[in-house]
Protein backbone atom coordinates (compact mmCIF):
# COMPACT_ATOMS: atom_id res chain seq x y z
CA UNK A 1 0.00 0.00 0.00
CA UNK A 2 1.40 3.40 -1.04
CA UNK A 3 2.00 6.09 2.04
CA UNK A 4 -0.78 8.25 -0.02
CA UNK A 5 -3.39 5.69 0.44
CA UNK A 6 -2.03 4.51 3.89
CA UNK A 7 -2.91 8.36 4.83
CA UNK A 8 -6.10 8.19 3.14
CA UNK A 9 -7.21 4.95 4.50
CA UNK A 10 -6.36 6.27 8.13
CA UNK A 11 -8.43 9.49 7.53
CA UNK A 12 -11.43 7.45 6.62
CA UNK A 13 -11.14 5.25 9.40
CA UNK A 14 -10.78 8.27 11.96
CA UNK A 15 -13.43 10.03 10.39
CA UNK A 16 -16.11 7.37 10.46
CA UNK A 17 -14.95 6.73 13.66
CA UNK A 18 -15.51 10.36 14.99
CA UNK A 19 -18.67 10.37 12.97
CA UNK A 20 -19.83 7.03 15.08
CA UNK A 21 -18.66 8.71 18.32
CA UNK A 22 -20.11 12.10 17.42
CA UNK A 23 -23.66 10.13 16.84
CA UNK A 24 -23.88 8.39 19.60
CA UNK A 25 -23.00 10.98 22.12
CA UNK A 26 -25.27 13.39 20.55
CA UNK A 27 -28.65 10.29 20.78
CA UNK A 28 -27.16 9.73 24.23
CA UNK A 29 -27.40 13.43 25.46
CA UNK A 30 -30.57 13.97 23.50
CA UNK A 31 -32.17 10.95 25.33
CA UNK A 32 -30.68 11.98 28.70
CA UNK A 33 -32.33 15.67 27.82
CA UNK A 34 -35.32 14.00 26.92
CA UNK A 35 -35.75 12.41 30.56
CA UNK A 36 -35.10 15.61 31.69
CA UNK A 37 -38.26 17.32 30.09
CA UNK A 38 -40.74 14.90 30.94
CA UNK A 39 -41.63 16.37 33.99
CA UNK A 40 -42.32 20.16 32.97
CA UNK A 41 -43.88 19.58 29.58
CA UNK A 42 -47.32 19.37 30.57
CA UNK A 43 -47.07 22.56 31.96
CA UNK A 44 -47.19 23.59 27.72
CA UNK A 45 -50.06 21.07 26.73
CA UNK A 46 -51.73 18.13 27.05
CA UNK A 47 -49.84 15.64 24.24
CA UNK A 48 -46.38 16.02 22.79
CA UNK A 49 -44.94 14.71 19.53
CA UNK A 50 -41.41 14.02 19.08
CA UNK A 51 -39.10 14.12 16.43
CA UNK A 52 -35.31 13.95 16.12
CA UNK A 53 -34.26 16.20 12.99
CA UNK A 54 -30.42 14.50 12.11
CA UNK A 55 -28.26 13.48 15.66
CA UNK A 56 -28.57 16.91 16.67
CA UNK A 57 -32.10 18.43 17.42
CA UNK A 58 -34.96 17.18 19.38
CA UNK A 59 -38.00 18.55 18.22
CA UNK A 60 -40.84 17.95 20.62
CA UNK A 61 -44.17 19.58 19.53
CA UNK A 62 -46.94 20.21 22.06
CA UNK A 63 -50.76 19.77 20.53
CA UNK A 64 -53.58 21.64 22.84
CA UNK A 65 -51.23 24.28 24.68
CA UNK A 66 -52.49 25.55 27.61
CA UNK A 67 -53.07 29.71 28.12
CA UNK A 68 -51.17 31.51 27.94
CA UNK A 69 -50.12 29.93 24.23
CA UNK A 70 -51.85 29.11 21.35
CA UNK A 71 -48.90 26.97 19.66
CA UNK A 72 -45.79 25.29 21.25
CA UNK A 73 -42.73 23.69 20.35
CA UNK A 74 -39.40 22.63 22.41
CA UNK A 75 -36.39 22.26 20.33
CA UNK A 76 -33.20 20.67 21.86
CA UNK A 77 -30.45 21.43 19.73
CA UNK A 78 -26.77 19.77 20.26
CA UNK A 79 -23.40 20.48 19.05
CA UNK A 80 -22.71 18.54 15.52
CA UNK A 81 -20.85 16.49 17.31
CA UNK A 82 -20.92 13.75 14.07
CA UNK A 83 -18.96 15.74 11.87
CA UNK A 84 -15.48 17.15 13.03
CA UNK A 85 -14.71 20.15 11.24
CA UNK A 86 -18.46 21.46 11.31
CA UNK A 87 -18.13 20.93 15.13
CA UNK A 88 -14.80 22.82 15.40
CA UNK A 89 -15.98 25.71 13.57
CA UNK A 90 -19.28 25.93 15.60
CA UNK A 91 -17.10 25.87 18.44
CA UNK A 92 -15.03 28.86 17.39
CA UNK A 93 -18.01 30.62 17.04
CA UNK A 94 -19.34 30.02 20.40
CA UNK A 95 -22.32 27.42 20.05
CA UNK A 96 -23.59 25.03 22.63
CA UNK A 97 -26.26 22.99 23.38
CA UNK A 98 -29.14 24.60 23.44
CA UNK A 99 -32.82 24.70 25.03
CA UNK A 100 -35.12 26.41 22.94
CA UNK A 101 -39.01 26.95 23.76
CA UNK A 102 -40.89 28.08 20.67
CA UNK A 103 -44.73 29.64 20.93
CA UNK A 104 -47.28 31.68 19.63
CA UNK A 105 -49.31 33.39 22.43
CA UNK A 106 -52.72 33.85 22.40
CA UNK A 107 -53.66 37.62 22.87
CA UNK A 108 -50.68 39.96 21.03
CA UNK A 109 -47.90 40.79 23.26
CA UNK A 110 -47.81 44.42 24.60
CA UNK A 111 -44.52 45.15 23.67
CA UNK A 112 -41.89 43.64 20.45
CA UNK A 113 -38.12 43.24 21.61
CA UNK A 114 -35.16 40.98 21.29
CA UNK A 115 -33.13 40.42 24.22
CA UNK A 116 -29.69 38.39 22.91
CA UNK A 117 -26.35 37.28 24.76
CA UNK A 118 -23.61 39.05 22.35
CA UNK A 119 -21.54 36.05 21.96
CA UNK A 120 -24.23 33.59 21.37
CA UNK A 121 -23.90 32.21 18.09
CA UNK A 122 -27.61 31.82 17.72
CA UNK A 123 -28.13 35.47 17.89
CA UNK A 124 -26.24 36.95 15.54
CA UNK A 125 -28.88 36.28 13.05
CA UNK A 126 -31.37 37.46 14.55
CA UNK A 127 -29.17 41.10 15.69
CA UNK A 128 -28.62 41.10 11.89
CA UNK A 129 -32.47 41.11 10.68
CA UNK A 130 -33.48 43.12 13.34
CA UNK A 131 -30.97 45.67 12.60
CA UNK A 132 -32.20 45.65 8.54
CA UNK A 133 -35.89 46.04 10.33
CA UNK A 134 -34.61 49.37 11.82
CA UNK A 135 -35.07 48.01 15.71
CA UNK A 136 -32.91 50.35 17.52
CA UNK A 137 -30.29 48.72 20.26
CA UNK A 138 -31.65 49.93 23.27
CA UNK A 139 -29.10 49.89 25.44
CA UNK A 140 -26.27 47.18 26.32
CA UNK A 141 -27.77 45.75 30.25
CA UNK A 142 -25.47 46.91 32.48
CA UNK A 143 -23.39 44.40 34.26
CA UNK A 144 -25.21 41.44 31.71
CA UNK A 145 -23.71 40.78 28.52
CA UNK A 146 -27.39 41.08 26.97
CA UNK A 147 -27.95 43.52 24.12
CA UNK A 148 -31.75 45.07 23.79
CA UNK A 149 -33.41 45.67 20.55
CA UNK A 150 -37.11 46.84 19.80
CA UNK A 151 -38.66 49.46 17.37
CA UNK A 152 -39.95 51.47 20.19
CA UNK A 153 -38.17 52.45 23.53
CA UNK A 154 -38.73 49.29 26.06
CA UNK A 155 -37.29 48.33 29.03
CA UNK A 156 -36.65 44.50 29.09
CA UNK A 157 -35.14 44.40 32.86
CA UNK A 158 -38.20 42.53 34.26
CA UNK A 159 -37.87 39.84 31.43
CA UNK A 160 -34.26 39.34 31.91
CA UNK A 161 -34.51 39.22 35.48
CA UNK A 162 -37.97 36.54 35.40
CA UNK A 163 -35.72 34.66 32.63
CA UNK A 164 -33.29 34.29 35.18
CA UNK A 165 -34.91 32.80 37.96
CA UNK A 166 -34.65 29.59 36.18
CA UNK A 167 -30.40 29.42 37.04
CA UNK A 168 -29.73 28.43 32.99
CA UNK A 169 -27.95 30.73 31.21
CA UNK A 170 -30.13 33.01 29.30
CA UNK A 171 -29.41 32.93 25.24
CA UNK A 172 -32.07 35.24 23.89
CA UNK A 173 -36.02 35.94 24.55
CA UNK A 174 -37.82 37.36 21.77
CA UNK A 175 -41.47 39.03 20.74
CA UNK A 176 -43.00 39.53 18.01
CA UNK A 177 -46.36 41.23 17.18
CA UNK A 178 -46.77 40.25 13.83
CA UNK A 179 -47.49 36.43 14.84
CA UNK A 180 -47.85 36.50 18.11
CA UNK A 181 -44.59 34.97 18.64
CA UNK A 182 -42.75 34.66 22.05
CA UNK A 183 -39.67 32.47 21.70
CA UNK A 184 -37.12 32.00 24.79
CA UNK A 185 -33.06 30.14 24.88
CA UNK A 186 -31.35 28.75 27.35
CA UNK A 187 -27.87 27.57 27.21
CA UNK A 188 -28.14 23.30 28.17
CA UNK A 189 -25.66 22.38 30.69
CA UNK A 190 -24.29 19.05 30.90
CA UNK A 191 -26.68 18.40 33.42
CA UNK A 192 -29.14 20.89 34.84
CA UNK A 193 -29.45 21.55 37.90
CA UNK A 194 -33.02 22.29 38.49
CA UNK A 195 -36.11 20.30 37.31
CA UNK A 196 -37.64 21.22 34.12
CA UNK A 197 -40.93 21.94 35.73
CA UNK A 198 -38.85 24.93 37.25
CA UNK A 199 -37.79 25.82 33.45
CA UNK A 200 -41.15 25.97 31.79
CA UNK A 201 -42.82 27.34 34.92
CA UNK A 202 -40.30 30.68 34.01
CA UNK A 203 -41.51 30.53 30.34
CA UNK A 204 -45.44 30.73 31.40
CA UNK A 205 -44.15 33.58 33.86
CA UNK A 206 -42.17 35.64 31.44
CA UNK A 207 -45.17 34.88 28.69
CA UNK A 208 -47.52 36.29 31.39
CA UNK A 209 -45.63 39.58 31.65
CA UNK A 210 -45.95 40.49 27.76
């Protein structure tokens, strides 16, 4: 065998094998996550449907959501663990695992604004569209690296702080009049803390307040 196809050979071999690894951590984590939920989700509705979307997102819809919300989803979405350089990259530009609780509330929110962590990698999107929108940055929150966007002057304090109660890190909350929409992140730690009963009992209290 020639050294170019002894290196080639050995690449393959490593990168199915990361691929394999990368898989099965991510199904192991998502099941472990998974656990986790079952004990807050019918705080959201009555029935959920799940779906895995690749090795790296739970997607857990809930039918019949309860008031405050019309519509409900709960999206866990892990590190691409499966493919090396994809992960490496997403590293270098900050992402984690993430917990992300998706609605539509019932009655229009008073007030449209996007809270977002600067360095999260998820927001920088969303900072971009906003910004083409003409949403005006607010103000950075002082001692909180959280930047505040909204077309009109709003103070988001009270979310931030009613976010917070839950002890995750807090990624982004956002509002939308247009659809109704009230979407909230959390940063997943490798294993929480806190129950998620505790989690989705601070998403019906921060939906309350809009």
């Amino acid at each position: 065998m020639s050294p170019e196809l002894s290196i080639f050979v050995l690449l393959v071999v490593v990168f199915v094998g990361w691929f394999a690894l990368g898989t099965h951590t991510n199904v192991r984590k998502g099941h472990r996550f998974l656990e986790w939920l079952q004990d807050g989700l019918p705080l959201l509705g009555e029935k959920t449907t799940l779906n895995w979307l690749g090795s790296s997102v739970v997607q857990l819809k809930i039918e019949k959501a309860r008031e405050p919300f019309r519509h409900a989803e709960v999206l866990v979405v892990l590190e691409p663990r499966d493919v090396p350089l994809i992960w490496l990259f997403s590293r270098l530009q900050g992402r984690c695992d993430l917990l992300i609780v998706r609605t539509q509330l019932r009655t229009p929110p008073k007030v449209q604004v996007e809270v977002l962590a600067g360095k999260a990698w998820s927001a920088r999107s969303v900072a971009q569209e906003v910004t083409q929108l003409n949403w005006r940055l607010q103000s950075a929150v002082a001692d909180e690296p959280f930047q505040v966007y909204s077309p009109t002057p709003a103070d988001a304090g009270e979310l931030i702080t009613e976010a917070g109660r839950c002890d995750l890190p807090l990624v982004r909350i956002g509002v939308r009049k247009s659809n109704n929409g009230f979407e909230i992140q959390w940063r997943l730690p490798r294993q929480p803390n806190l129950t998620s009963h505790a989690v989705f009992e601070t998403v019906r209290r921060v939906a309350h307040q809009l």
